[in-house]
C-alpha atoms as a PDB file:
ATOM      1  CA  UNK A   1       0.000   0.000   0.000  1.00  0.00           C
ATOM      2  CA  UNK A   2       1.121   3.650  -1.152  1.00  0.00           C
ATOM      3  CA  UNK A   3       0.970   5.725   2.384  1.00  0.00           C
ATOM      4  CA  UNK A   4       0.980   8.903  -0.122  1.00  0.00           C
ATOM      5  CA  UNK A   5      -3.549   7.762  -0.715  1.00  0.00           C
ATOM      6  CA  UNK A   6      -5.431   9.729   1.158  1.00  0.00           C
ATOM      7  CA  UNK A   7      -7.969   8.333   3.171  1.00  0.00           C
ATOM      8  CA  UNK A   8     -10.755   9.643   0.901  1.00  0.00           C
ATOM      9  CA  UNK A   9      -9.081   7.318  -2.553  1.00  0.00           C
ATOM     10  CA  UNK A  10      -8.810   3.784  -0.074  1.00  0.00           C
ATOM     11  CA  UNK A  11     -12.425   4.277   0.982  1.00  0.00           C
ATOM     12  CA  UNK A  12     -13.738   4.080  -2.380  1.00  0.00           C
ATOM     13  CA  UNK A  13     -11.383   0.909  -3.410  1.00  0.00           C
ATOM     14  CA  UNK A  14     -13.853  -1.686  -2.289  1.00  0.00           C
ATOM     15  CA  UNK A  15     -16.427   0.088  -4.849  1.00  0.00           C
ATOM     16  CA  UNK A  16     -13.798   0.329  -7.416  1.00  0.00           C
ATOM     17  CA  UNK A  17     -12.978  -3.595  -6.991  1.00  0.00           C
ATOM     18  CA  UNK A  18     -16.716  -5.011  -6.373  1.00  0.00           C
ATOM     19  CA  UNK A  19     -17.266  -2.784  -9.980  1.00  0.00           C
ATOM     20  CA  UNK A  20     -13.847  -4.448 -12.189  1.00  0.00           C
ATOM     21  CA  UNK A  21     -14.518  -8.071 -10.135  1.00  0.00           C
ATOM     22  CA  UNK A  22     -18.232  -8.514 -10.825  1.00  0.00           C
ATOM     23  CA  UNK A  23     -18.298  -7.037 -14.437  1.00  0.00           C
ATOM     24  CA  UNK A  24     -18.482  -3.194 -13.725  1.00  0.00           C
ATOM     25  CA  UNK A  25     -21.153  -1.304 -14.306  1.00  0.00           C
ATOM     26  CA  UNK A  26     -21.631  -1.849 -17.929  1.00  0.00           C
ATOM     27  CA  UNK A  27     -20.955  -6.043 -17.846  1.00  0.00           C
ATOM     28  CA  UNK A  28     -24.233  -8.547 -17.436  1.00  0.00           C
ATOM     29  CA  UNK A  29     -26.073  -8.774 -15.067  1.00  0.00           C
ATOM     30  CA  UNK A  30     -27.163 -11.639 -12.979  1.00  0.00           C
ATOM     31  CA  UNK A  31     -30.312 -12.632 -11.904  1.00  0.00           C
ATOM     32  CA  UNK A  32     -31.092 -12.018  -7.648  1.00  0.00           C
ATOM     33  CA  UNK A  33     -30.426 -14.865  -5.503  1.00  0.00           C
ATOM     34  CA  UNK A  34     -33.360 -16.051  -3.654  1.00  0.00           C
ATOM     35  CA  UNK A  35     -33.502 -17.377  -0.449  1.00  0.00           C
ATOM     36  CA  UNK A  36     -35.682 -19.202   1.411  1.00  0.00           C
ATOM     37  CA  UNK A  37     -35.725 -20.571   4.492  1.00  0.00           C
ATOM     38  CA  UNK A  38     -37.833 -23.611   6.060  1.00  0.00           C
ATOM     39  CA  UNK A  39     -38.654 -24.578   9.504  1.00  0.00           C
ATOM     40  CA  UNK A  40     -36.887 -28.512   9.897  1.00  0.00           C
ATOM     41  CA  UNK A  41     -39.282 -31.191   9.658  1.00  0.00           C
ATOM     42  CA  UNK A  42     -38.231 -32.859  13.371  1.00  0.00           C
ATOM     43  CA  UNK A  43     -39.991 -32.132  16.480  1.00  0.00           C
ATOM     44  CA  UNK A  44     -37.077 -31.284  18.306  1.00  0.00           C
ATOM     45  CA  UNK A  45     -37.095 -27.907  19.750  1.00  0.00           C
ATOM     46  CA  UNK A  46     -34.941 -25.200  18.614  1.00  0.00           C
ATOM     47  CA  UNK A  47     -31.717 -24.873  20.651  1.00  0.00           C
ATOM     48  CA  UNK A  48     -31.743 -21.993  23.367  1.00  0.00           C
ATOM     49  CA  UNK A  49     -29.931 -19.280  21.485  1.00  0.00           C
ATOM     50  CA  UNK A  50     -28.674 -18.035  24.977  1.00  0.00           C
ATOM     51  CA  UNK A  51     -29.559 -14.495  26.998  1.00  0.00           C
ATOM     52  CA  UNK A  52     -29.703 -11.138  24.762  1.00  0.00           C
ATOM     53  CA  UNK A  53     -26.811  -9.411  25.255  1.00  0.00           C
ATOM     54  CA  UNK A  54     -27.388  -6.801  23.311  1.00  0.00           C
ATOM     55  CA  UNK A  55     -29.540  -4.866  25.796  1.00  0.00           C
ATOM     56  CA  UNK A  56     -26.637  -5.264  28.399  1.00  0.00           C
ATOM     57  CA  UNK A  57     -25.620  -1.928  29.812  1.00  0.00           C
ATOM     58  CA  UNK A  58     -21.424  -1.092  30.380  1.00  0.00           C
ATOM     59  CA  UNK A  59     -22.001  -2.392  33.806  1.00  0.00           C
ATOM     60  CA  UNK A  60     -23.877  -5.499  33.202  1.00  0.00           C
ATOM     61  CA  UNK A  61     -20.582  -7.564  34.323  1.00  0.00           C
ATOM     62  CA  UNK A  62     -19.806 -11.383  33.005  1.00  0.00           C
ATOM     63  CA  UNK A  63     -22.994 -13.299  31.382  1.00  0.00           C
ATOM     64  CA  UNK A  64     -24.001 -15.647  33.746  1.00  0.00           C
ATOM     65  CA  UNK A  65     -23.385 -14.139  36.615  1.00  0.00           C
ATOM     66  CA  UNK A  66     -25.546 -12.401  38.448  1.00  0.00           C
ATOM     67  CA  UNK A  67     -25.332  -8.238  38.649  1.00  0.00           C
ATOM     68  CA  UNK A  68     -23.754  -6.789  42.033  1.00  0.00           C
ATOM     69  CA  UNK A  69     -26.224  -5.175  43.863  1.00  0.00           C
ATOM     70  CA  UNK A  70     -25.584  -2.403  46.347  1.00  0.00           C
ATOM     71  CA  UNK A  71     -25.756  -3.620  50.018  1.00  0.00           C
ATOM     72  CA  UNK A  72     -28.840  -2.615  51.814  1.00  0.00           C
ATOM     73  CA  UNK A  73     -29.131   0.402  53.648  1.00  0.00           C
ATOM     74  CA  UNK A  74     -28.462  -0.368  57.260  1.00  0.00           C
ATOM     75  CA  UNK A  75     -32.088  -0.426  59.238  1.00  0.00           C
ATOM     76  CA  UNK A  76     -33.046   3.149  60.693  1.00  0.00           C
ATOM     77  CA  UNK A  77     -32.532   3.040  64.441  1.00  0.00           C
ATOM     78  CA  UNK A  78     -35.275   2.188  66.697  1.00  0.00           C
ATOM     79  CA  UNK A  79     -36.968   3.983  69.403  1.00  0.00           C
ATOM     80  CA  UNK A  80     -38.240   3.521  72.693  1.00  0.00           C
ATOM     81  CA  UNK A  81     -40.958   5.555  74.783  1.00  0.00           C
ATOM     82  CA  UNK A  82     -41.677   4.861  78.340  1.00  0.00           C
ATOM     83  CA  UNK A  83     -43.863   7.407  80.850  1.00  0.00           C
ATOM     84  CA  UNK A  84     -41.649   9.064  83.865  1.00  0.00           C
ATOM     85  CA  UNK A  85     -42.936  10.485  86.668  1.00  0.00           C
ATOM     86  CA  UNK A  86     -46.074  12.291  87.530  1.00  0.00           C
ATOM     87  CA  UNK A  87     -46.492  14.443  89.883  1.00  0.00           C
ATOM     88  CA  UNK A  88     -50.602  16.177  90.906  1.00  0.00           C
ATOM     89  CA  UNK A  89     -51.511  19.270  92.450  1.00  0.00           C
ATOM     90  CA  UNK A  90     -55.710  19.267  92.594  1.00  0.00           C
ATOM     91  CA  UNK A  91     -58.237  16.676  93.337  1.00  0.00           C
ATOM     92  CA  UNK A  92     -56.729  14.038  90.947  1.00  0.00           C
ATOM     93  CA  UNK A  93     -55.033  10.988  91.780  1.00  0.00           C
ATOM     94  CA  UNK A  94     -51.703  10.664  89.287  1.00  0.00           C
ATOM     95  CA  UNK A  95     -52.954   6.743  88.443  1.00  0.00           C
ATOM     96  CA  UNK A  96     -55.817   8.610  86.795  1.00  0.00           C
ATOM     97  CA  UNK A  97     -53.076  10.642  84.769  1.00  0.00           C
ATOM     98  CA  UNK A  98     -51.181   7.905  84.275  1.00  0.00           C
ATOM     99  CA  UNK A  99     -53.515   5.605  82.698  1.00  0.00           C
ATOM    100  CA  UNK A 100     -54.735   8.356  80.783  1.00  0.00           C
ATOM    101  CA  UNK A 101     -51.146   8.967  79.241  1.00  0.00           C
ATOM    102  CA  UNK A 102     -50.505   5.180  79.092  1.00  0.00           C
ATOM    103  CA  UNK A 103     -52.959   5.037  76.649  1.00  0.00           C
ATOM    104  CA  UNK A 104     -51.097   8.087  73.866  1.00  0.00           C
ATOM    105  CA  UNK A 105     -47.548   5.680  74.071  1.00  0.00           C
ATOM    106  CA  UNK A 106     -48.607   4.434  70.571  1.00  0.00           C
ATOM    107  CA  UNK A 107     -49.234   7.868  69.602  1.00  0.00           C
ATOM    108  CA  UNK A 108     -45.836   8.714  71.397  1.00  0.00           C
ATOM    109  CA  UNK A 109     -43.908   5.959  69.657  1.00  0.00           C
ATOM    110  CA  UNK A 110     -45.400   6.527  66.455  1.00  0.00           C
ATOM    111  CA  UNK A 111     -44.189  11.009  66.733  1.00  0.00           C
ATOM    112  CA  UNK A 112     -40.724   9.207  67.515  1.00  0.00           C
ATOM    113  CA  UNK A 113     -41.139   6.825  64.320  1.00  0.00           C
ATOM    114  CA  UNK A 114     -41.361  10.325  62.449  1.00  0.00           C
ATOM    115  CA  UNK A 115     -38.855  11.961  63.637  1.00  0.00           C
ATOM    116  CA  UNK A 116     -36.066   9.167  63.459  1.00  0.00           C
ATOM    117  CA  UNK A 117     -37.025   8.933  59.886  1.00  0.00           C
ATOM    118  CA  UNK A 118     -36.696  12.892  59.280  1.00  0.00           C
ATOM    119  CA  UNK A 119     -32.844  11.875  60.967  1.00  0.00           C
ATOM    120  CA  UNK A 120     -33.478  14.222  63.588  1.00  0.00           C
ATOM    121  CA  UNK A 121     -32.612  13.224  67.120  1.00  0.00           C
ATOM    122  CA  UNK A 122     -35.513  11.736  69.076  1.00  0.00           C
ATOM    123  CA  UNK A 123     -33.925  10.776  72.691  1.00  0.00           C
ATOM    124  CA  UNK A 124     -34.577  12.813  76.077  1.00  0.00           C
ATOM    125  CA  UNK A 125     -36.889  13.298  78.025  1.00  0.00           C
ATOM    126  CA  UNK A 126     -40.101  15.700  77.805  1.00  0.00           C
ATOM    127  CA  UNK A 127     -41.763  17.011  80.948  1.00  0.00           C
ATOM    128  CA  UNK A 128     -45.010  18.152  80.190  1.00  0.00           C
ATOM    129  CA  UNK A 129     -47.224  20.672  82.219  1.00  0.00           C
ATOM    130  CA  UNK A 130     -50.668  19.642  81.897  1.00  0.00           C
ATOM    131  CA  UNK A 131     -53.668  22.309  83.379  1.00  0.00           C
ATOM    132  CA  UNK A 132     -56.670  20.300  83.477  1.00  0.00           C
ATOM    133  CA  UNK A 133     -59.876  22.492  84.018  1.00  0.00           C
ATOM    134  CA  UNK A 134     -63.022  21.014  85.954  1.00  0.00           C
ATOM    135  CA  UNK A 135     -64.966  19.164  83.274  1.00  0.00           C
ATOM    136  CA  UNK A 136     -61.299  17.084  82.677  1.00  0.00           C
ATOM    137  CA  UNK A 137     -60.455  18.777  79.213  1.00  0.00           C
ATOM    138  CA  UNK A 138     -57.101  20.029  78.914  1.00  0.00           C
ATOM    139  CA  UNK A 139     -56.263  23.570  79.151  1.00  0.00           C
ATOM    140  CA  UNK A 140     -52.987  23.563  78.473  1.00  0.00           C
ATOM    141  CA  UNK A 141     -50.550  21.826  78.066  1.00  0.00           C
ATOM    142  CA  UNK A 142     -46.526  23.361  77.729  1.00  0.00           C
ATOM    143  CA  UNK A 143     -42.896  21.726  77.573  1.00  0.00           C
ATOM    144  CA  UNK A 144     -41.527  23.098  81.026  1.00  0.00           C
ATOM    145  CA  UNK A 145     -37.961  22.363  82.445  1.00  0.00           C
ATOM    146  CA  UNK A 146     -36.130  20.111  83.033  1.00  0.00           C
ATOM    147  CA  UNK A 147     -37.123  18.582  79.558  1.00  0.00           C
ATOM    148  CA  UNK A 148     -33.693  17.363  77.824  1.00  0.00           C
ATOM    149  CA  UNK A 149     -35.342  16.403  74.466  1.00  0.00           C
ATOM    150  CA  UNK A 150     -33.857  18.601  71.866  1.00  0.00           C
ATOM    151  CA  UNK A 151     -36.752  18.227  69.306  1.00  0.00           C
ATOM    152  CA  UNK A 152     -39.574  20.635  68.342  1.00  0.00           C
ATOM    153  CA  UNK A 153     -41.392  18.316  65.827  1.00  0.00           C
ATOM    154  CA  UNK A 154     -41.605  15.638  68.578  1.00  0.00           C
ATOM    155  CA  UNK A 155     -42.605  17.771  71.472  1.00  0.00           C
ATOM    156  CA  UNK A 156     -45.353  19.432  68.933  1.00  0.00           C
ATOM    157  CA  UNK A 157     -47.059  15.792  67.843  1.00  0.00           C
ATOM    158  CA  UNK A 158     -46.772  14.386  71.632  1.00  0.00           C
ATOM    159  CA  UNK A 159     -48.224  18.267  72.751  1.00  0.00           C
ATOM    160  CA  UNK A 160     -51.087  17.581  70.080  1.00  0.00           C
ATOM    161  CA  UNK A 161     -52.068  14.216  71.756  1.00  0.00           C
ATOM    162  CA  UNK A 162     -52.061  15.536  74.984  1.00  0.00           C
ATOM    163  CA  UNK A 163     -54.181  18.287  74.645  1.00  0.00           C
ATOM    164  CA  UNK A 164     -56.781  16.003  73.106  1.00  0.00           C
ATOM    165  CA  UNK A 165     -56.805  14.011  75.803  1.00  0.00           C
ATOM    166  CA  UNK A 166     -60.355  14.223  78.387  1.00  0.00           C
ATOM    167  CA  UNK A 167     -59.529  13.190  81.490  1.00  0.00           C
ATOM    168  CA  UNK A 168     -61.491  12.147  84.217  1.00  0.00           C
ATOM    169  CA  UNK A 169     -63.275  15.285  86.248  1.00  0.00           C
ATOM    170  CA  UNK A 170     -61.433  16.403  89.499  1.00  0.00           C
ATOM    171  CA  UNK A 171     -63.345  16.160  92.149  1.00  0.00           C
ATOM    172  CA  UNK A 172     -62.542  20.026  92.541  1.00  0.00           C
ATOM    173  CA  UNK A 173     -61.607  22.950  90.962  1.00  0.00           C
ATOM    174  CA  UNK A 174     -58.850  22.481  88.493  1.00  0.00           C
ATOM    175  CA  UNK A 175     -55.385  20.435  88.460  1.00  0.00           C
ATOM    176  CA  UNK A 176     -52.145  20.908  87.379  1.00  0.00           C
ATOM    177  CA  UNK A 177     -49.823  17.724  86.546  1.00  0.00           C
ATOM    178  CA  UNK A 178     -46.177  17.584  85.413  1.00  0.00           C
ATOM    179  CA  UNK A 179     -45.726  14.333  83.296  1.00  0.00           C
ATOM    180  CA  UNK A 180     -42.861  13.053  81.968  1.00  0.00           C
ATOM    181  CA  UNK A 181     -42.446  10.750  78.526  1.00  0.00           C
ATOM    182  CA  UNK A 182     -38.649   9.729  78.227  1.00  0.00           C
ATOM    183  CA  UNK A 183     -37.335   8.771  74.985  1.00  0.00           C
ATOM    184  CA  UNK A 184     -34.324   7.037  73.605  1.00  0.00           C
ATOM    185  CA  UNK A 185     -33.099   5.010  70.234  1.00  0.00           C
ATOM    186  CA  UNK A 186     -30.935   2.558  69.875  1.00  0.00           C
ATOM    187  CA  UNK A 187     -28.288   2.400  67.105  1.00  0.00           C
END
């Protein structure tokens, strides 16, 4: 081969030789081929022509094998939600409270569910001031000190509960209760 061709002149030399090979463009010309193709007269079934490859992606890896997947993310951590102490000033008694609250610790759990999926911290504990007015409804109900739970979400959806709650009517006037809910998660 002459390295002085350009590239342009050795691109057209398969034309050039498929036109002086098969009789040019002037010479005879031949009738088409035809071809036809049957389906084989045994029963057998066709062999399996294997998995398409052709729809592989660059990280497909080695045919046969199966593709790497990524490891699972590790499982969020879990939470726990137990009631501290309660503590009554009115006409009262803090089982009343306590059963009461006892019955919002799904409700609790499930505002801690929430906010360990947002990633925000959700351990500490959250002392509650509860007014409870004389037909048992709920005044109000604030985060006092010495709450250690460092998250506003969580204190606003267990506040929520509370101050849905009826309790039972003091025998008089009104009451106020401090309750605790302590929180924690595990790793």
């Amino acid at each position: 081969m002459n390295a002085d061709i350009p590239l342009m002149k050795w691109s057209r030399l398969p034309v050039l030789l498929g036109l002086t090979c098969c009789g040019g463009a002037g010479g005879p010309t031949s009738p088409p081929i035809t071809v036809t193709a049957t389906a084989p007269e045994s029963s057998a079934a066709a062999p399996d022509p294997g998995p398409d490859l052709s729809a592989r992606g660059p990280d497909a890896g080695v045919p046969g094998e199966s593709p790497a997947s990524p490891p699972p993310p590790p499982p969020p951590p879990e939470g726990q939600v137990r009631a501290g102490p309660v503590t009554v000033t009115g006409k009262l008694a803090p089982e009343e409270i306590q059963g009461k609250m006892a019955g919002h610790m799904p409700t609790f759990t499930a505002c801690q569910k929430a906010a360990l999926a947002d990633g925000a911290p959700a351990s500490g504990t959250l002392r509650l001031r509860i007014l409870i007015d004389q037909t048992g409804q709920v005044s109000s109900a604030n985060v006092t000190a010495p709450s250690t739970l460092k998250n506003d979400k969580l204190a606003r959806c267990v506040l929520k509960a509370v101050r849905a709650t009826a309790f039972p009517r003091p025998s008089q006037g009104t009451v106020e209760a401090t309750y605790s809910v302590v929180f924690s998660q595990q790793p």
